[in-house]
PDB file of N, CA and C in Angstrom:
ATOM      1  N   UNK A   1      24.922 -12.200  19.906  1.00  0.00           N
ATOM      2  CA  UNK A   1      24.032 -13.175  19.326  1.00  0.00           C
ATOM      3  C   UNK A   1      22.702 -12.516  18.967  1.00  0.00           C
ATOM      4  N   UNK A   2      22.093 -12.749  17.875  1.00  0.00           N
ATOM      5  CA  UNK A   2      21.014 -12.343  17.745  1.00  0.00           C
ATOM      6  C   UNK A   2      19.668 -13.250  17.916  1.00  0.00           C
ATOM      7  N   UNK A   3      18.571 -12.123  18.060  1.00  0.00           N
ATOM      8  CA  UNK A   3      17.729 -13.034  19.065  1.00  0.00           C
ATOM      9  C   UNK A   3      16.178 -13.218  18.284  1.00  0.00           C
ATOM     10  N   UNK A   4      16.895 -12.411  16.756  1.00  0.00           N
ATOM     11  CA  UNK A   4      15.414 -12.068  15.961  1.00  0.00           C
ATOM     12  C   UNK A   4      15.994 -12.109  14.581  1.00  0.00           C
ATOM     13  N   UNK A   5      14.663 -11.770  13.840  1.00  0.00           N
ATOM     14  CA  UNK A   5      15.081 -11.403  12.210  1.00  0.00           C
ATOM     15  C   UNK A   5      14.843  -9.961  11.835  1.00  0.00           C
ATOM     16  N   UNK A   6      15.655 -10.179  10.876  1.00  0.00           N
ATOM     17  CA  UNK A   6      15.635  -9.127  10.386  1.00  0.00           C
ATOM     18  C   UNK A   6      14.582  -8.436   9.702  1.00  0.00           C
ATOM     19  N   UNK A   7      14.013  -6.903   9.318  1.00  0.00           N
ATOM     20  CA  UNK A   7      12.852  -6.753   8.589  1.00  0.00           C
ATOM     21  C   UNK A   7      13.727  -6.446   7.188  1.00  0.00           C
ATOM     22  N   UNK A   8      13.330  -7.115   6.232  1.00  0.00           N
ATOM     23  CA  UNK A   8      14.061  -6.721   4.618  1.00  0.00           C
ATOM     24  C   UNK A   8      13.522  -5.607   4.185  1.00  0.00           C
ATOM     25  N   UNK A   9      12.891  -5.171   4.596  1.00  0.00           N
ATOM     26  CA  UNK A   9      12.001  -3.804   4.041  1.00  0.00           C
ATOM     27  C   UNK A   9      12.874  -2.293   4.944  1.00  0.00           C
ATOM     28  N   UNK A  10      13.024  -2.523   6.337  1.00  0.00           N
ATOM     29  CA  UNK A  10      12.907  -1.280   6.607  1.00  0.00           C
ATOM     30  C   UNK A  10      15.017  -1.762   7.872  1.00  0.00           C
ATOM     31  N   UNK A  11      14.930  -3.120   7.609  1.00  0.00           N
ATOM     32  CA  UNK A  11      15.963  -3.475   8.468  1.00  0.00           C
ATOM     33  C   UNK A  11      16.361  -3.465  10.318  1.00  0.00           C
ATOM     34  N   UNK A  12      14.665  -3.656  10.449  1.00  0.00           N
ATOM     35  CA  UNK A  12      14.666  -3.457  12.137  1.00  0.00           C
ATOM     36  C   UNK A  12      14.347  -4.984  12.624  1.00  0.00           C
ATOM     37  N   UNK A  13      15.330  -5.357  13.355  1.00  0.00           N
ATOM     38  CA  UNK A  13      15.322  -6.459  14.328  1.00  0.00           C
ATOM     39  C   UNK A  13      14.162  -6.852  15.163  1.00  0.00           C
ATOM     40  N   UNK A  14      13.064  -7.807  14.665  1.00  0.00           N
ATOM     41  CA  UNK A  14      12.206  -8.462  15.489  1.00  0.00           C
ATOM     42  C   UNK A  14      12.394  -9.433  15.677  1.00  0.00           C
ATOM     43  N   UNK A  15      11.122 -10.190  16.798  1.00  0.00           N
ATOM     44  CA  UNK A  15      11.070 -11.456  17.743  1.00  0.00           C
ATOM     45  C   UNK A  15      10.056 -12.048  16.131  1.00  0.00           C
ATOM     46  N   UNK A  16      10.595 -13.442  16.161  1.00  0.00           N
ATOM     47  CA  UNK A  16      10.307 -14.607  15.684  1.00  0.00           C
ATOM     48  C   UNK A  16       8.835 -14.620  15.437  1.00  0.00           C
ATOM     49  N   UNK A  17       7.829 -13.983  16.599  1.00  0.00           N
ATOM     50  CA  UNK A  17       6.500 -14.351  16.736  1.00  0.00           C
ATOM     51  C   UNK A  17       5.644 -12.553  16.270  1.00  0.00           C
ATOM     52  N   UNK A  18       6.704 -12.557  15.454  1.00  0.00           N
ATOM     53  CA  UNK A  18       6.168 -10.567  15.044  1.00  0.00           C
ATOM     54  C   UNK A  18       6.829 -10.395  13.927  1.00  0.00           C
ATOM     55  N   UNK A  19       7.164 -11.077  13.000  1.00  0.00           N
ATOM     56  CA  UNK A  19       7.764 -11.003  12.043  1.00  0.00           C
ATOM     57  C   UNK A  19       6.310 -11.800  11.050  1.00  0.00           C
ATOM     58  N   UNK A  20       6.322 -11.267  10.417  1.00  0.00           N
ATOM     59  CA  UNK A  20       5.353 -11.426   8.572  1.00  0.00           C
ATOM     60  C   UNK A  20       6.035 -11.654   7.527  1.00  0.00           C
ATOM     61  N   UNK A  21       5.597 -13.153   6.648  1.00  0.00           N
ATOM     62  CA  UNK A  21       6.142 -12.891   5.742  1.00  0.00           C
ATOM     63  C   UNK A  21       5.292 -13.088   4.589  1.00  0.00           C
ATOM     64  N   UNK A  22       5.061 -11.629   3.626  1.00  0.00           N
ATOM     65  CA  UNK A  22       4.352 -11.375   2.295  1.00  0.00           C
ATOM     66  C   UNK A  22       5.243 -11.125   1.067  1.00  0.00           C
ATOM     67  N   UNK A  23       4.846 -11.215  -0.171  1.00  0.00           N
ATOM     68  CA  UNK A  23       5.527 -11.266  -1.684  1.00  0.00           C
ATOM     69  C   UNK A  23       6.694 -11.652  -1.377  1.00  0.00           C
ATOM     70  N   UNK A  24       7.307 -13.077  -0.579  1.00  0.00           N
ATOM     71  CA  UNK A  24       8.688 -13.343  -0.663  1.00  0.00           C
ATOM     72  C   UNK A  24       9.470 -12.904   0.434  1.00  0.00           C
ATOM     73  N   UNK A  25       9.103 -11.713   0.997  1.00  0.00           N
ATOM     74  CA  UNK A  25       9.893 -10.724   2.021  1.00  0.00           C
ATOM     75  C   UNK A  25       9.320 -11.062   3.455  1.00  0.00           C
ATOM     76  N   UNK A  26      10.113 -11.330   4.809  1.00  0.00           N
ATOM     77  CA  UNK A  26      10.125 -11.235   6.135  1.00  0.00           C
ATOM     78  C   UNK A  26       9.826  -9.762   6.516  1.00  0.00           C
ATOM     79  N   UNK A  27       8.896  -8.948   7.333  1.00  0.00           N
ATOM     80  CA  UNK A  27       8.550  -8.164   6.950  1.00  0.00           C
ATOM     81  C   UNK A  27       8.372  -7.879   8.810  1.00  0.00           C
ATOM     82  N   UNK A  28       8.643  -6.761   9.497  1.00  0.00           N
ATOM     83  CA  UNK A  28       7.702  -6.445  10.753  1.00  0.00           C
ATOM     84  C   UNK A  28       6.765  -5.735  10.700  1.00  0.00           C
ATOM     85  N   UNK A  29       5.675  -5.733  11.684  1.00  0.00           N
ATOM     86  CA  UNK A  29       4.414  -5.442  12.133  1.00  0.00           C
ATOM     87  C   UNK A  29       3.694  -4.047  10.846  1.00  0.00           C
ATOM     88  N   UNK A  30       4.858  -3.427  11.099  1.00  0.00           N
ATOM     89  CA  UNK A  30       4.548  -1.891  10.471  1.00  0.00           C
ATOM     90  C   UNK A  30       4.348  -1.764   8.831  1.00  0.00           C
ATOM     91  N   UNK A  31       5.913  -2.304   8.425  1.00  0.00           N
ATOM     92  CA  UNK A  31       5.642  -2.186   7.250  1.00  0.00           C
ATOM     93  C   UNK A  31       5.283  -3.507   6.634  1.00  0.00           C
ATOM     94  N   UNK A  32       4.569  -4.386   7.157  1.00  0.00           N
ATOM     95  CA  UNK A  32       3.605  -5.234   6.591  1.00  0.00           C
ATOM     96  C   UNK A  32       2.047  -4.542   6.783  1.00  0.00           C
ATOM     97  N   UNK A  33       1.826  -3.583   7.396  1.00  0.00           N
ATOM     98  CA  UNK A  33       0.411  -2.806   7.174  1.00  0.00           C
ATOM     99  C   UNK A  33       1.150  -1.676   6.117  1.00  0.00           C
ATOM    100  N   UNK A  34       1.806  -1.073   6.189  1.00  0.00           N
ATOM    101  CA  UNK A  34       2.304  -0.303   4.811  1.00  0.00           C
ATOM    102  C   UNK A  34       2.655  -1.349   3.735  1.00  0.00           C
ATOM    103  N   UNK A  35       2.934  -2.186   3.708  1.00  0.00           N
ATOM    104  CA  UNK A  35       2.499  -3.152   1.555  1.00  0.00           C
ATOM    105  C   UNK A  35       0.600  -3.480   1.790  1.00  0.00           C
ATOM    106  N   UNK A  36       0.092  -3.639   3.091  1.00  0.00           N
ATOM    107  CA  UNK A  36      -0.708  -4.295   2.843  1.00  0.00           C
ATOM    108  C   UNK A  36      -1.859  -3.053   2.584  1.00  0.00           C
ATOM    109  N   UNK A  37      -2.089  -2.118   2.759  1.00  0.00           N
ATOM    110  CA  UNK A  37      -2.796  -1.014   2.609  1.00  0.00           C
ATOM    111  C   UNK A  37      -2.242   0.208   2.128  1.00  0.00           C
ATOM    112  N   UNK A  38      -2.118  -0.190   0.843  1.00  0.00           N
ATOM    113  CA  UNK A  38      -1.495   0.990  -0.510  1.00  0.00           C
ATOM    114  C   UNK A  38      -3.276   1.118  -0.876  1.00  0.00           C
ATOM    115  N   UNK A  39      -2.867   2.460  -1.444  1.00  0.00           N
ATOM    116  CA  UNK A  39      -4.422   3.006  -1.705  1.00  0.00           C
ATOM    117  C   UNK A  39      -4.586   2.441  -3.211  1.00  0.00           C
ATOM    118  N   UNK A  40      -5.867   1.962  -3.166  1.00  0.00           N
ATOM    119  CA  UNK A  40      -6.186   1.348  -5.001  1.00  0.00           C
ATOM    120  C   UNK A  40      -6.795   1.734  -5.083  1.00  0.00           C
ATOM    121  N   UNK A  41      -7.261   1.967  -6.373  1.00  0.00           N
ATOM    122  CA  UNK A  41      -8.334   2.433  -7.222  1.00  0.00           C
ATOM    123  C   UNK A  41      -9.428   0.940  -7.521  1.00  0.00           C
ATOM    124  N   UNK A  42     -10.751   1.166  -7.183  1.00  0.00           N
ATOM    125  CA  UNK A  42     -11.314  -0.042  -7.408  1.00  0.00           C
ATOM    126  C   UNK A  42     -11.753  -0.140  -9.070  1.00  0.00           C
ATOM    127  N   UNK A  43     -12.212   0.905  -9.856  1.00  0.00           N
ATOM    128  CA  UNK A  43     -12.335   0.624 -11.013  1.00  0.00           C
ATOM    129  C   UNK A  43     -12.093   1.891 -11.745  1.00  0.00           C
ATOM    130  N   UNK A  44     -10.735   1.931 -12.695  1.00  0.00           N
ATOM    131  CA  UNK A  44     -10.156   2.828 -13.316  1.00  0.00           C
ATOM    132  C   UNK A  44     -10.992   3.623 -14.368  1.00  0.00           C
ATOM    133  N   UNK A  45     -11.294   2.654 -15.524  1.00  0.00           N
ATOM    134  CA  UNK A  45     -12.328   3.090 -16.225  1.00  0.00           C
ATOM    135  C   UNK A  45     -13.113   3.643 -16.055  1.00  0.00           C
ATOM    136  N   UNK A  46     -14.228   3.644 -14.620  1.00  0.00           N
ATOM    137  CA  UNK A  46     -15.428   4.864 -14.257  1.00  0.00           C
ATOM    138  C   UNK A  46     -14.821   5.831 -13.686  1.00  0.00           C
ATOM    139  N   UNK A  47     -13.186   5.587 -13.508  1.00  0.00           N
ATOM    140  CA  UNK A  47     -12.629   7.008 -12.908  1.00  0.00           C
ATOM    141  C   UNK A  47     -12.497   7.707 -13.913  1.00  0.00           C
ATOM    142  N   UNK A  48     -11.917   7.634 -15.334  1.00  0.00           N
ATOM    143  CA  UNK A  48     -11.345   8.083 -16.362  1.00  0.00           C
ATOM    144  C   UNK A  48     -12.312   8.631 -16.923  1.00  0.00           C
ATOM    145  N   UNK A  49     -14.032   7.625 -16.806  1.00  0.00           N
ATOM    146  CA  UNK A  49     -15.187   7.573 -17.598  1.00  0.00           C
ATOM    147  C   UNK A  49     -15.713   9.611 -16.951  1.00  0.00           C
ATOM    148  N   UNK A  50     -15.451   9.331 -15.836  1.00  0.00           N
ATOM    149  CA  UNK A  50     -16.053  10.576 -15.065  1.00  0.00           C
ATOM    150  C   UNK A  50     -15.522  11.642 -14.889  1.00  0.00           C
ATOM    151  N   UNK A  51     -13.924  11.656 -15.510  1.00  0.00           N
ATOM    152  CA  UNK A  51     -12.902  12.548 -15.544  1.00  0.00           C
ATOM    153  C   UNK A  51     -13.045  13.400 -17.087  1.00  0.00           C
ATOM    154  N   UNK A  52     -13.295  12.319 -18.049  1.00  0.00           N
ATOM    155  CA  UNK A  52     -13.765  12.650 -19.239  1.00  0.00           C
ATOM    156  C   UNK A  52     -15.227  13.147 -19.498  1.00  0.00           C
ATOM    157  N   UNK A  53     -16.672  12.759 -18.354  1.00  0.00           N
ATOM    158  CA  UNK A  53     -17.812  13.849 -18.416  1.00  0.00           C
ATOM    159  C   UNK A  53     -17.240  14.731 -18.202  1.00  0.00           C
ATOM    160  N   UNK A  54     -16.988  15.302 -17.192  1.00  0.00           N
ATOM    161  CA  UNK A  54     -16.288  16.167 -16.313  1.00  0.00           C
ATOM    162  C   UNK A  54     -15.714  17.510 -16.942  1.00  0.00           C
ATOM    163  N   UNK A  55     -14.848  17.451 -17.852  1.00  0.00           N
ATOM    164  CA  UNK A  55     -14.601  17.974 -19.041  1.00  0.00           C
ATOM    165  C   UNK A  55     -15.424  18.367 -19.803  1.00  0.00           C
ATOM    166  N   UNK A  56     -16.132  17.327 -20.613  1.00  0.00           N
ATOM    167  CA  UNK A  56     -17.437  17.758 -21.423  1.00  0.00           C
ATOM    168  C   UNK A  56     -18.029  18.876 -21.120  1.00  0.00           C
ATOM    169  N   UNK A  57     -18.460  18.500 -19.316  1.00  0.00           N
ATOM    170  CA  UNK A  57     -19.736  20.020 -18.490  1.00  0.00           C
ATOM    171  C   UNK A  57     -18.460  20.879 -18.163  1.00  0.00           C
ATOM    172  N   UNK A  58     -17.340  21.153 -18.841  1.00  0.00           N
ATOM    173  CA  UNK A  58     -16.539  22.377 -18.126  1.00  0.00           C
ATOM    174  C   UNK A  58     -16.491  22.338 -17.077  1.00  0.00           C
ATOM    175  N   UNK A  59     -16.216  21.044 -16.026  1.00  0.00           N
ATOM    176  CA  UNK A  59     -15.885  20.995 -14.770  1.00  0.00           C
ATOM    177  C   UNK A  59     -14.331  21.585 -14.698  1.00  0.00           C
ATOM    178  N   UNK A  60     -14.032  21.815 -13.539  1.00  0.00           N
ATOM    179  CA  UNK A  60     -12.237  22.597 -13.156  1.00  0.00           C
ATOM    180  C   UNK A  60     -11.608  20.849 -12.814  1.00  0.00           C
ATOM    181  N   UNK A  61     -12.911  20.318 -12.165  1.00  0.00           N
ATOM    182  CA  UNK A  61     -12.028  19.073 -11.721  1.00  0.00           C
ATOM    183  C   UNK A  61     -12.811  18.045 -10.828  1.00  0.00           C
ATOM    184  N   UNK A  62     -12.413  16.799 -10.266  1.00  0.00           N
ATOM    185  CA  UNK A  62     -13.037  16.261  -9.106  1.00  0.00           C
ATOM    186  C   UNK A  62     -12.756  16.762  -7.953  1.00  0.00           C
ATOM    187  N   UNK A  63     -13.008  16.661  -6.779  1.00  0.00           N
ATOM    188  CA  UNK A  63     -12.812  17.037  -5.558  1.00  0.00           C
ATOM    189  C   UNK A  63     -14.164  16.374  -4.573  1.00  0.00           C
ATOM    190  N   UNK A  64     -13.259  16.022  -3.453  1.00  0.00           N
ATOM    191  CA  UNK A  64     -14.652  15.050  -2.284  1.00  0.00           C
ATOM    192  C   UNK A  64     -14.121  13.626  -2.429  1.00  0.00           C
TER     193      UNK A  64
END
């Protein structure tokens, strides 16, 4: 008999009161902090904007 759910993401058996559910999916502890903290970019354009000075002054690159 089973005593939990399932995780749809990674397929490990948790308790009822440790199970998450985000975008549709039942999810445990773990890989509901892995969907929930993917690295973003907060604004693309001043990345691109500064990738393209960057160039201009013969930079090699960003770094830091």
């Amino acid at each position: 008999m089973l005593d939990g759910i399932k995780c749809q993401n990674c397929g490990k058996e948790v308790s009822e009161d440790e199970v998450f559910a985000t975008e549709g999916k039942t999810l445990c502890e773990d890989c509901y902090i892995d969907v929930g903290h993917r690295i973003r970019i907060c604004d693309p354009g001043e990345r691109d904007q500064r990738r393209s000075s960057g160039k201009a002054m013969d930079w090699k690159g960003l770094k830091g």
